[in-house]
N, C-alpha and C. Protein backbone atom coordinates (compact mmCIF):
# COMPACT_ATOMS: atom_id res chain seq x y z
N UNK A 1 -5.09 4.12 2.30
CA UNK A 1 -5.89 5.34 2.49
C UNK A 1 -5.07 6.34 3.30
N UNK A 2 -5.29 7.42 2.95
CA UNK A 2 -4.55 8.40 3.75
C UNK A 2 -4.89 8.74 4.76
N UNK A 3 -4.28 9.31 5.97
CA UNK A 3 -4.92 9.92 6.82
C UNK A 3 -5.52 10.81 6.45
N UNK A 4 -5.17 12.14 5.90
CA UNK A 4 -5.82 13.24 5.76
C UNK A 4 -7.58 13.13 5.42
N UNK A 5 -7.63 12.24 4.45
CA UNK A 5 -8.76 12.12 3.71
C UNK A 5 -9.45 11.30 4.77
N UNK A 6 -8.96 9.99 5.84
CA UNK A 6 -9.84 9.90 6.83
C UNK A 6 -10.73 10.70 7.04
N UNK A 7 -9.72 12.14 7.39
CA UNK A 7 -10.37 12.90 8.64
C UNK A 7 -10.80 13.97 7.77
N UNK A 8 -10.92 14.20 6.66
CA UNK A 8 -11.77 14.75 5.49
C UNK A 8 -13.21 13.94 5.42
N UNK A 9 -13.50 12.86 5.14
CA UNK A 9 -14.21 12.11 5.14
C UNK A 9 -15.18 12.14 6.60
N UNK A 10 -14.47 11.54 7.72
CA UNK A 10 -14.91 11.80 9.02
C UNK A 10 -15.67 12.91 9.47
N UNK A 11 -14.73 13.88 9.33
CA UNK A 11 -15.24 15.47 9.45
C UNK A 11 -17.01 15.17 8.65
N UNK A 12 -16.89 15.17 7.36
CA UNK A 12 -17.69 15.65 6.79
C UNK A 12 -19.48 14.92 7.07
N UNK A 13 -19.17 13.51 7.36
CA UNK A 13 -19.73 13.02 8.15
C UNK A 13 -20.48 13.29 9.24
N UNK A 14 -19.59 13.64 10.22
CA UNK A 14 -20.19 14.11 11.33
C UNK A 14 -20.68 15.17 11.77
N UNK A 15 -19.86 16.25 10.66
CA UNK A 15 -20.86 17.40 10.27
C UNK A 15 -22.63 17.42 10.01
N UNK A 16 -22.52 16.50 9.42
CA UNK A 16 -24.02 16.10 8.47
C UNK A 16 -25.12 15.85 9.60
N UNK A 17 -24.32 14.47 10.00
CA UNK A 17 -24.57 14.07 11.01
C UNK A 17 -25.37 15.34 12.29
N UNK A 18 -24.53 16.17 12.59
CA UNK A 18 -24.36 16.95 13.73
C UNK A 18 -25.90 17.92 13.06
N UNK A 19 -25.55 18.61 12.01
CA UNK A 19 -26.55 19.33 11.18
C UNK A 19 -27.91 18.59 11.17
N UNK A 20 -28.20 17.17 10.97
CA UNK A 20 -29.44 16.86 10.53
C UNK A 20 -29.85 16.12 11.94
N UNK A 21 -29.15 16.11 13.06
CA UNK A 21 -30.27 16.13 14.39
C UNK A 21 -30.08 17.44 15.38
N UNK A 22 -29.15 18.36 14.78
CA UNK A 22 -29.65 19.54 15.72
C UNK A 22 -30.82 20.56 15.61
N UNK A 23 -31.69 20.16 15.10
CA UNK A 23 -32.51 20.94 15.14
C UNK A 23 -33.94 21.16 16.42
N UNK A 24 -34.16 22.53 16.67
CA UNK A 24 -34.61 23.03 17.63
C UNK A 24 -36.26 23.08 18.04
């Protein structure tokens, strides 16, 4: 596995992540 795509993968993740409990 590549790194890049780790942290493609990761990222996108924790994006989601970050998005679906910040709400106010």
């Amino acid at each position: 596995m590549e790194m890049w795509m780790a942290v493609v993968i990761g990222g996108a993740f924790l994006l989601r992540f970050v998005h679906q409990h910040w709400q106010p």
